[in-house]
Protein backbone atom coordinates (compact mmCIF):
# COMPACT_ATOMS: atom_id res chain seq x y z
CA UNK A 1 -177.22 71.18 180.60
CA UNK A 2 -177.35 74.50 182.15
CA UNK A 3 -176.07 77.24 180.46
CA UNK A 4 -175.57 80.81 180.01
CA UNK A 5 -173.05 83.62 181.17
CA UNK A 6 -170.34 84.55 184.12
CA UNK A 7 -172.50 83.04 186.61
CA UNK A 8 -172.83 81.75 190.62
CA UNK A 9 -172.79 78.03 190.96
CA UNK A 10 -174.52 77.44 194.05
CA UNK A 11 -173.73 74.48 196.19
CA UNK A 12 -176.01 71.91 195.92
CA UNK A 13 -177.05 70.88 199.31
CA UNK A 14 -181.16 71.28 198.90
CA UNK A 15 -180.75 69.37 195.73
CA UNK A 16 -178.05 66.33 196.18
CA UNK A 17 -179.46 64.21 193.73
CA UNK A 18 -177.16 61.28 191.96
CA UNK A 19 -173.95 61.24 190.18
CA UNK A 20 -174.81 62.17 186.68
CA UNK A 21 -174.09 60.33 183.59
CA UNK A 22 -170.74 62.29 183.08
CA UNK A 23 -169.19 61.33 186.23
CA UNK A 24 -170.53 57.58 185.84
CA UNK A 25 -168.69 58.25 182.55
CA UNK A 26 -165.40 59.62 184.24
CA UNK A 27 -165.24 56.59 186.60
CA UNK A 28 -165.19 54.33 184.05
CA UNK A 29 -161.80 55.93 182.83
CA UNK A 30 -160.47 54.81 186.20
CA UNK A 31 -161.39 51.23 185.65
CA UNK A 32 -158.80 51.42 182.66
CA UNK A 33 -156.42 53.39 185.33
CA UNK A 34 -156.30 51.28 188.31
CA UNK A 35 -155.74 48.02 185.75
CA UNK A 36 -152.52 49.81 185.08
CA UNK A 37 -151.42 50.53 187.96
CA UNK A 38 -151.82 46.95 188.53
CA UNK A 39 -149.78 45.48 185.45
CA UNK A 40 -147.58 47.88 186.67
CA UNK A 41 -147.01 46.71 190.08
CA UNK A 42 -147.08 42.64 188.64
CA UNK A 43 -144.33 43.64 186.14
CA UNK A 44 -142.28 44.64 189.24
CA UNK A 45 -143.11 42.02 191.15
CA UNK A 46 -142.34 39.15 188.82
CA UNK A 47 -139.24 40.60 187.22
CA UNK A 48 -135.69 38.24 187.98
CA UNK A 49 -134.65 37.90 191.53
CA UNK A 50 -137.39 40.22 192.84
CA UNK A 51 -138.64 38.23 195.38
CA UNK A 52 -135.20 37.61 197.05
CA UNK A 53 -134.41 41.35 196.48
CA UNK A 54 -136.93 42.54 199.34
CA UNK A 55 -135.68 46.64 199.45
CA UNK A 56 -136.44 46.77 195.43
CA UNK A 57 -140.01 45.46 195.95
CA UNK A 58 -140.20 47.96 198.35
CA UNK A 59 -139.19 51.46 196.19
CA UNK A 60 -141.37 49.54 193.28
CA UNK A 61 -144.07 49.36 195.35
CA UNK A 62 -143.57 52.67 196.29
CA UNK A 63 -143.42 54.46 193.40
CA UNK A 64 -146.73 52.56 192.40
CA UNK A 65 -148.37 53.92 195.10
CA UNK A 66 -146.94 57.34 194.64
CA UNK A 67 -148.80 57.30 191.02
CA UNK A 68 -152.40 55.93 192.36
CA UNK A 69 -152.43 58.63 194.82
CA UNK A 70 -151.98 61.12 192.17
CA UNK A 71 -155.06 59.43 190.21
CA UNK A 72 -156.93 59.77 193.41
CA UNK A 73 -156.21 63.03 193.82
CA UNK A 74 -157.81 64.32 190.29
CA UNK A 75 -160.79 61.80 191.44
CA UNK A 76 -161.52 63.28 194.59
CA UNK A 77 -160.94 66.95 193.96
CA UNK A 78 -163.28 66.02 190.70
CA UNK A 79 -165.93 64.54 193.08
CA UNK A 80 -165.85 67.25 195.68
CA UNK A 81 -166.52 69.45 193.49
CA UNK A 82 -169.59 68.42 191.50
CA UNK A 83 -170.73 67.63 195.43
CA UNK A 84 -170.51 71.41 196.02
CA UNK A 85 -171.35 72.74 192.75
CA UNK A 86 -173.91 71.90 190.18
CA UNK A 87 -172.51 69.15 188.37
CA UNK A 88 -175.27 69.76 185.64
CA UNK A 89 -173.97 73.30 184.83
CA UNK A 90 -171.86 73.61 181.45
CA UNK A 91 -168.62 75.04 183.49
CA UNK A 92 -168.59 71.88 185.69
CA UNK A 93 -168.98 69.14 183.01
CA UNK A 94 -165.89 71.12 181.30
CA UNK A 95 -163.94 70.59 184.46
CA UNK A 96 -165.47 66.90 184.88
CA UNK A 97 -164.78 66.32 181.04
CA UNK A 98 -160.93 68.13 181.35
CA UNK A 99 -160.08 65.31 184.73
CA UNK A 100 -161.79 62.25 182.53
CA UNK A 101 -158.84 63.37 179.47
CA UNK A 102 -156.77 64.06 181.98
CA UNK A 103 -156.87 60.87 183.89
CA UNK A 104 -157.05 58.64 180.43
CA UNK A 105 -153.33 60.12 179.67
CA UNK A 106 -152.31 59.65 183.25
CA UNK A 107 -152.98 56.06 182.83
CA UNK A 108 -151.60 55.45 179.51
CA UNK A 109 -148.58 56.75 180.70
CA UNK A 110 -148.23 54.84 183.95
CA UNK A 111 -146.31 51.82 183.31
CA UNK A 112 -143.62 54.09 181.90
CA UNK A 113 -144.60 57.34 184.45
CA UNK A 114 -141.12 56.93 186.05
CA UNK A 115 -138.91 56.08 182.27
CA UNK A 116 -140.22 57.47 179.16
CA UNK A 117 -143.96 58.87 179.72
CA UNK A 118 -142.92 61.14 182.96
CA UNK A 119 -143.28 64.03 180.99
CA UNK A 120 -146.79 62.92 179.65
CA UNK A 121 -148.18 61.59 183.06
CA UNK A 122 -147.06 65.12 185.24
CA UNK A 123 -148.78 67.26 182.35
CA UNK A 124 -152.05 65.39 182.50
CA UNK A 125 -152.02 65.63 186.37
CA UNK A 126 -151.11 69.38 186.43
CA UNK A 127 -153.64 70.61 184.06
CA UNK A 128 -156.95 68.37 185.86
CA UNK A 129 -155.60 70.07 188.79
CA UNK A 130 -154.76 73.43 188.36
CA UNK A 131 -157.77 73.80 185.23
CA UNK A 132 -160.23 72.60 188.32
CA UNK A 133 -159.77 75.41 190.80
CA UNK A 134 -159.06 78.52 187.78
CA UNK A 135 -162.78 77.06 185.79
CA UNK A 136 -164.44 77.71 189.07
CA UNK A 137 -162.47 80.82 189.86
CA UNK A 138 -163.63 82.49 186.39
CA UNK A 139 -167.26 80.62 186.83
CA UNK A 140 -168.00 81.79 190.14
CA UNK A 141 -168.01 85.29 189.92
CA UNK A 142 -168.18 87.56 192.81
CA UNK A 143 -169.54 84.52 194.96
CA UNK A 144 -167.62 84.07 198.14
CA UNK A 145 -165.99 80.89 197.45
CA UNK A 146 -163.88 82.62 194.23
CA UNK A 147 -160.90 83.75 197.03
CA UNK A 148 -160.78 80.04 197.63
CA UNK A 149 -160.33 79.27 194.18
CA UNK A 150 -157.50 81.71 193.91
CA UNK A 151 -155.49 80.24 196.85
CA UNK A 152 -156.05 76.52 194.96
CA UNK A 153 -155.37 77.58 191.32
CA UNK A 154 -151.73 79.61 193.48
CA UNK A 155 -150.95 76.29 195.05
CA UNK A 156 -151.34 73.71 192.46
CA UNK A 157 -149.36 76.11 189.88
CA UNK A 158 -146.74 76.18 192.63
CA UNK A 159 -146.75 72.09 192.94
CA UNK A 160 -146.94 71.83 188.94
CA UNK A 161 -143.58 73.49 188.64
CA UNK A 162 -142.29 70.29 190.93
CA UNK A 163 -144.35 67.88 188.63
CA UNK A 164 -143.18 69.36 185.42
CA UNK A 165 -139.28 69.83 186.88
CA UNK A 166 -139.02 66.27 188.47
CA UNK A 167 -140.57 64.71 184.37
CA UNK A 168 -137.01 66.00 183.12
CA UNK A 169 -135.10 64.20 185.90
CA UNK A 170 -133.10 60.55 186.35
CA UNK A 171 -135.63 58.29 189.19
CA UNK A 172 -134.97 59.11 192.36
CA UNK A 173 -134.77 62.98 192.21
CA UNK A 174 -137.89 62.66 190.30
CA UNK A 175 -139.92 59.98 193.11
CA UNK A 176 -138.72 63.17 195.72
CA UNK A 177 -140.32 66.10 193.79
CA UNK A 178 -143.07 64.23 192.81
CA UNK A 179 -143.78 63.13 196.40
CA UNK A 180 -143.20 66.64 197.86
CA UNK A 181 -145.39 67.83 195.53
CA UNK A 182 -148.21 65.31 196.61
CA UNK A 183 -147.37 65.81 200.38
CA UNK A 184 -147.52 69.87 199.84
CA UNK A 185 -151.23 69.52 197.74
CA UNK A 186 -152.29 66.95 200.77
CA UNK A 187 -151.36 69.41 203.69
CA UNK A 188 -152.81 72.32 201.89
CA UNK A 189 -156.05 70.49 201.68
CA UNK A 190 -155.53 69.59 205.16
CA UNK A 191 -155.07 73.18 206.61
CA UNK A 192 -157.84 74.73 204.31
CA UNK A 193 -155.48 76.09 201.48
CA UNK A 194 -153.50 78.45 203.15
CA UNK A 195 -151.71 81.01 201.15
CA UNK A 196 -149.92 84.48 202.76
CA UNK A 197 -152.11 87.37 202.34
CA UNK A 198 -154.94 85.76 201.15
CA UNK A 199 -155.75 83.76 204.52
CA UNK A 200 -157.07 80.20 204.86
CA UNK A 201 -160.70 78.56 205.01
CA UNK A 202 -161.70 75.77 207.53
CA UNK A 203 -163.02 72.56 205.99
CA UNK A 204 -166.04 71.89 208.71
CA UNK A 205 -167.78 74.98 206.95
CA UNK A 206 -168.25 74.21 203.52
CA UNK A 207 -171.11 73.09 202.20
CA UNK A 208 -171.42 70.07 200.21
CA UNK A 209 -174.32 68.21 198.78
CA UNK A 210 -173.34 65.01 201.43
CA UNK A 211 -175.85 62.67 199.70
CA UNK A 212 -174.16 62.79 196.29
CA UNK A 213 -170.71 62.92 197.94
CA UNK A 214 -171.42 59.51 199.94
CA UNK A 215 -172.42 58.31 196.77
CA UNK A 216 -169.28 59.26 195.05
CA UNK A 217 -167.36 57.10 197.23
CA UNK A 218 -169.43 54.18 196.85
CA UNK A 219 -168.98 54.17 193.18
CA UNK A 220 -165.09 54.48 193.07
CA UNK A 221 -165.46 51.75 195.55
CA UNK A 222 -167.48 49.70 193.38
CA UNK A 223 -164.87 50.75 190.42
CA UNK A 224 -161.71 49.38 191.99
CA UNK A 225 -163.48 46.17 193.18
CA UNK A 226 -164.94 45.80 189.28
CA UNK A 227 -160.82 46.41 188.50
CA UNK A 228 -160.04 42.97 190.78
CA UNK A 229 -163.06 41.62 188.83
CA UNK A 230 -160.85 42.41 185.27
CA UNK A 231 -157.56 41.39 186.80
CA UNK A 232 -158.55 38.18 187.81
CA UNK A 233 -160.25 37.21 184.38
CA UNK A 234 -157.51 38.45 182.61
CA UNK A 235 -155.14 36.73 184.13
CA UNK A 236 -157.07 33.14 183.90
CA UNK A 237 -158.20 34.07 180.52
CA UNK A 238 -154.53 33.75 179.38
CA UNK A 239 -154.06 30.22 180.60
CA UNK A 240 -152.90 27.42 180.95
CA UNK A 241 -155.98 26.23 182.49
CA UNK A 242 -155.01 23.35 185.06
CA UNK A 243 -156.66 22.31 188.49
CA UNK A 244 -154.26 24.98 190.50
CA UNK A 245 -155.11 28.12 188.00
CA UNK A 246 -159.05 26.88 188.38
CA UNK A 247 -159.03 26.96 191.80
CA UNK A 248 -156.96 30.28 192.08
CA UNK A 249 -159.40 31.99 189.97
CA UNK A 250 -162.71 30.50 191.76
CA UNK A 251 -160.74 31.91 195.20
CA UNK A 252 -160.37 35.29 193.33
CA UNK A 253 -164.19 35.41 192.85
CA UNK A 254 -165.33 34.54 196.14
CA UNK A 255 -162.43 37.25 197.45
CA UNK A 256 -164.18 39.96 195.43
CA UNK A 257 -167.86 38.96 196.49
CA UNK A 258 -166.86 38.44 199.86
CA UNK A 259 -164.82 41.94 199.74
CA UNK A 260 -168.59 43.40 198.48
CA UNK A 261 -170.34 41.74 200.97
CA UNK A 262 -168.55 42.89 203.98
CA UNK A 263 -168.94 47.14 202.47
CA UNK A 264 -171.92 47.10 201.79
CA UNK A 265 -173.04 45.24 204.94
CA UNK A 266 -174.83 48.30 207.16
CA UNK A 267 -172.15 50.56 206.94
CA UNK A 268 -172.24 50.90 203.32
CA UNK A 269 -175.71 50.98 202.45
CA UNK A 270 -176.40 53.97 205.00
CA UNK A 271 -172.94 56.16 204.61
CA UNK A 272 -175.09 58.90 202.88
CA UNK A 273 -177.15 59.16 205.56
CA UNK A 274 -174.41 59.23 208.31
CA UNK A 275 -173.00 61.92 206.42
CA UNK A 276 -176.66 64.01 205.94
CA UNK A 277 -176.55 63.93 209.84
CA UNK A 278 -173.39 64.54 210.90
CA UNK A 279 -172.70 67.94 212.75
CA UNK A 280 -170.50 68.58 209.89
CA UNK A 281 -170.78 66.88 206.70
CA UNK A 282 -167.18 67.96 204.71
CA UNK A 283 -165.59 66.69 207.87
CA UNK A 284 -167.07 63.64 207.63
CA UNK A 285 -166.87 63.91 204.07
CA UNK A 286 -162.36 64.13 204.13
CA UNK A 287 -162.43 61.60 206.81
CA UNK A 288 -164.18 59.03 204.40
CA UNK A 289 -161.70 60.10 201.58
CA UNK A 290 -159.07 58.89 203.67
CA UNK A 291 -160.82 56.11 204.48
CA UNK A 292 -161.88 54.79 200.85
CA UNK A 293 -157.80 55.42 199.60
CA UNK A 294 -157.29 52.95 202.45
CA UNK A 295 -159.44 50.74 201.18
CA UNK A 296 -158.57 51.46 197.72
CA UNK A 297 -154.96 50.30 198.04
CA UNK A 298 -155.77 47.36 199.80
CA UNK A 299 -158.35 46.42 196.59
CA UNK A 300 -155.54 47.54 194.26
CA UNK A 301 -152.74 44.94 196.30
CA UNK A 302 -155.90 42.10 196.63
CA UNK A 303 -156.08 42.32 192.64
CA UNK A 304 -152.28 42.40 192.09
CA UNK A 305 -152.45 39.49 194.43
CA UNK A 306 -154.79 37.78 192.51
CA UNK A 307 -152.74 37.53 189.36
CA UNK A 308 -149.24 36.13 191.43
CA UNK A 309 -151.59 33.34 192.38
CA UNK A 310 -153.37 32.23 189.38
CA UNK A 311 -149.81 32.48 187.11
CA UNK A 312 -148.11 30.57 190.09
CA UNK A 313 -150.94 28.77 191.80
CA UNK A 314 -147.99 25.80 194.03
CA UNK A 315 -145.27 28.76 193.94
CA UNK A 316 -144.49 29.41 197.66
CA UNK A 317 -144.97 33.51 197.68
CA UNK A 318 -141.91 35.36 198.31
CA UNK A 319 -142.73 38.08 201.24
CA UNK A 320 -143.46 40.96 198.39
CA UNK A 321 -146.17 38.35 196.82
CA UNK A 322 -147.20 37.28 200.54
CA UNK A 323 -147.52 41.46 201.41
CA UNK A 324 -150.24 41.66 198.17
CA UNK A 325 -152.22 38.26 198.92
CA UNK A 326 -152.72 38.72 202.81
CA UNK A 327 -151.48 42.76 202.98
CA UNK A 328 -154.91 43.72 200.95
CA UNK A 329 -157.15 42.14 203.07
CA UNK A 330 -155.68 43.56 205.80
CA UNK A 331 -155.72 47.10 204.54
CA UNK A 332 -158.96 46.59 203.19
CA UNK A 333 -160.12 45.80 206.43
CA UNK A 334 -158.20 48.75 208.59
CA UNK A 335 -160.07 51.11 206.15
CA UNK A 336 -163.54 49.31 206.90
CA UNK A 337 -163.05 49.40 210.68
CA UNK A 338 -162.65 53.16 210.14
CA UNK A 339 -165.50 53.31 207.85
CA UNK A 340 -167.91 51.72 210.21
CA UNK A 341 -166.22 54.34 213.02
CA UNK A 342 -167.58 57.11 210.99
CA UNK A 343 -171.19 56.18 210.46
CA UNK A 344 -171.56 54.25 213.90
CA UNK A 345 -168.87 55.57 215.71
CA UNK A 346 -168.24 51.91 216.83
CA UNK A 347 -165.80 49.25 215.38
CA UNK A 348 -166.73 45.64 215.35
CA UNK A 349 -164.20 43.45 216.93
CA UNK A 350 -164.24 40.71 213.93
CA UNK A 351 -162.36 43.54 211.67
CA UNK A 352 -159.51 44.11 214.23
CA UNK A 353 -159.19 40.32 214.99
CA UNK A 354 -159.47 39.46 211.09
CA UNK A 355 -156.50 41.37 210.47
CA UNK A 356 -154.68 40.35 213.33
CA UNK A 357 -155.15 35.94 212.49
CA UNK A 358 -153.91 36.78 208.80
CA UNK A 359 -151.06 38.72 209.83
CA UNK A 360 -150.40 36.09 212.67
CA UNK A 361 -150.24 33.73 209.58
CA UNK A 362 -148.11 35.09 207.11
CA UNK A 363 -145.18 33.70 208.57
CA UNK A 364 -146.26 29.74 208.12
CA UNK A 365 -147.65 31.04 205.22
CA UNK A 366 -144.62 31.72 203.11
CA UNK A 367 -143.34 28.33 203.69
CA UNK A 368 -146.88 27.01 201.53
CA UNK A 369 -148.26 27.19 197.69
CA UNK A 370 -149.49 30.45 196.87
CA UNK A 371 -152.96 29.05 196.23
CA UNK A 372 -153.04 28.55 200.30
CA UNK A 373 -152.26 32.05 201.55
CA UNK A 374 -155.15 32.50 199.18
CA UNK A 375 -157.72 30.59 200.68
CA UNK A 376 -156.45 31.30 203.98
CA UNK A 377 -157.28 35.10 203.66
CA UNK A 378 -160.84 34.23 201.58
CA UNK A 379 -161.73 31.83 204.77
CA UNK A 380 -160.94 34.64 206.84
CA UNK A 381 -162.81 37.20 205.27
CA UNK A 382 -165.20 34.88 204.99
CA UNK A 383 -165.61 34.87 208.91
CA UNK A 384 -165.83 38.65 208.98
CA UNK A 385 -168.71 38.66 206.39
CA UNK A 386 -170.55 36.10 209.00
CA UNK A 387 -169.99 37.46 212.41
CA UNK A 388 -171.51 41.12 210.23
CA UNK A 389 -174.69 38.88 209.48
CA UNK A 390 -175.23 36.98 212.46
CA UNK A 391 -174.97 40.33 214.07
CA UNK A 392 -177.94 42.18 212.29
CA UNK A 393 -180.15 38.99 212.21
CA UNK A 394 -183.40 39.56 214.07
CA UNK A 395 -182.62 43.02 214.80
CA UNK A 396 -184.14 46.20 213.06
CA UNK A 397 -181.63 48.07 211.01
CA UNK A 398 -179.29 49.81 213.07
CA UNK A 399 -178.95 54.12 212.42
CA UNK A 400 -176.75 55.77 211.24
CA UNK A 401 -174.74 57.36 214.27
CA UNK A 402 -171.91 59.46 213.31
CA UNK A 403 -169.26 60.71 215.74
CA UNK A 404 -168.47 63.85 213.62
């Protein structure tokens, strides 16, 4: 641990190195999270008439969502900056160690975020966020970075008084504040934290350490498809154990390798060096954030899917169930195709037409057991992970080639 006074922390760009043993620690704290999020969404789903009461499923779902992007948000902004900053140095394992705390409450309080534990949940988000940029501001010193600090601390203090206002109100005016508040952090972020008087910085100029960010990504990846992992043996693990719960949970398996397999293939295994030589590596770097959240959800609605179909393996799904078991994929796969766009600046044509057969089939689809759409989209997959493999054989490894 480094240590000592008011110091600069440099960014780390000559010296990426790997994610340390505190952030390996932090991510496991989103294992617990993203389980929640999906009891949470199952709870919803399966409650009395929910499947017949299609606009309900909807605001459910959304108001999941609205709380997983608020646990990405702490994630990210914690990853970006121990990719800029020395995440060895005693001021950033405080601010790594203040998000892991932060993001244990959030999750505790998620199943009740929007009843009970509001109050709970928009405290632990406000403080990761707001203690993140005002650490760094106080760390930093006289180093040019500390006006950016200032305009961050400004705007999440401005966003926490919509958190902390919209924990003391009914639902709905709480899901607005909350998601203006989101939507106002997000477009700030966007247009390089823009505050009057204090001016604005442009994101294609930073400097971040793009090995250890690219690496970053691949771990949360690797986190949410460990949380399918959990789902699914939790949910077999409760019983009852016939032929149709068997097969459900031997589909959820081959999902999840499958799901690996088709990441890692290429794409994945060189993303830190598309981002090392890209023209601008933090443009890169937000356009892959984007693209992992994609991917995220769709992991997130692939492991909610998972549990419909092993409880209710000959259940025909209702189109909420049917938008988890075939929907994931398909996200899952829009945010690949964009993946591989950023390190090849090419998209393969078996992602698009993937997508397009198991939408194409949801229809026919609804009218069969649940334990069908299953295999349907694990077949499909399936396909994707084989067209990627008969692609590379007898070719040398194709280079990273990023558009940015």
């Amino acid at each position: 641990m480094a240590t000592g006074g008011k110091i600069r922390l440099a960014p780390t760009t000559s010296d990426p190195g790997r994610a340390t043993f505190l952030e390996l620690f932090f991510d496991l704290v989103y294992v617990f999270a993203l389980t929640r999020i999906s009891a949470r969404a199952f709870e919803d789903l399966i409650e009395e008439d929910a499947g017949a009461k299609a606009w309900q499923a909807v605001t459910a779902g959304g108001k999941t969502l609205l709380l997983l992007l608020a646990l990405w948000a702490v994630w990210q902004g914690t990853a970006w900056t121990t990719s800029r900053y020395d995440p060895r140095h005693a001021w950033l394992q405080c601010i790594v160690i203040t998000a892991l705390v932060s993001s244990m409450v959030m999750g505790i309080a998620i199943p009740r975020a929007f009843s009970t534990t509001g109050l709970v949940f928009a405290v632990a988000y406000v403080v990761a966020q707001v203690s993140r940029p005002l650490v760094l501001m106080i760390a930093l010193g006289p180093h040019v970075y500390r006006r950016l600090k200032l305009r961050m601390t400004l705007i999440f203090s401005a966003t926490g008084v919509l958190w902390i206002t919209g924990a003391f109100l009914p639902t709905n005016p709480r899901v607005i504040l909350w998601t203006s508040a989101l939507l106002a952090e997000y477009l700030a972020a966007r247009f390089g934290w823009p505050v009057p008087g204090l001016g604005r910085s442009t994101v294609s100029r930073w400097e971040i350490a793009g090995d250890h960010l690219a690496d970053r990504y691949q771990q949360f990846f690797l986190v949410a498809l460990g949380e399918t992992i959990l789902v699914a043996g939790f949910s077999y693990s409760k019983g009852p154990y016939g032929g149709g719960h068997a097969a459900a949970f031997a589909l959820a398996l081959a999902t999840t390798i499958v799901l690996w397999r088709i990441y890692i293939q290429r794409a994945g295994q060189i993303f830190a060096e598309a981002v090392t030589k890209a023209r601008h590596p933090a443009t890169i770097g937000r356009s892959a954030a984007d693209t992992h959240l994609v991917m995220v959800i769709g992991l997130t609605a692939v492991a909610i899917g998972y549990e419909l179909v092993i409880d209710h393996p000959t259940m025909p799904p209702a189109g909420p169930w049917l938008a988890m078991v075939i929907g994931g994929p398909v996200l899952f796969l829009a945010g690949r195709a964009r993946f591989e766009y950023e390190v090849f600046a090419r998209v393969s044509p078996s992602r698009w037409i993937a997508a397009l057969v198991l939408l194409a089939a949801s229809p026919l689809l609804m009218r069969t057991p649940a334990l069908v759409a299953s295999a349907v989209a694990v077949l499909v997959l399936a396909a994707v992970a084989v067209a990627d493999a008969r692609r590379a054989a007898g070719r040398p490894p194709e280079a990273a080639a990023p558009p940015f």
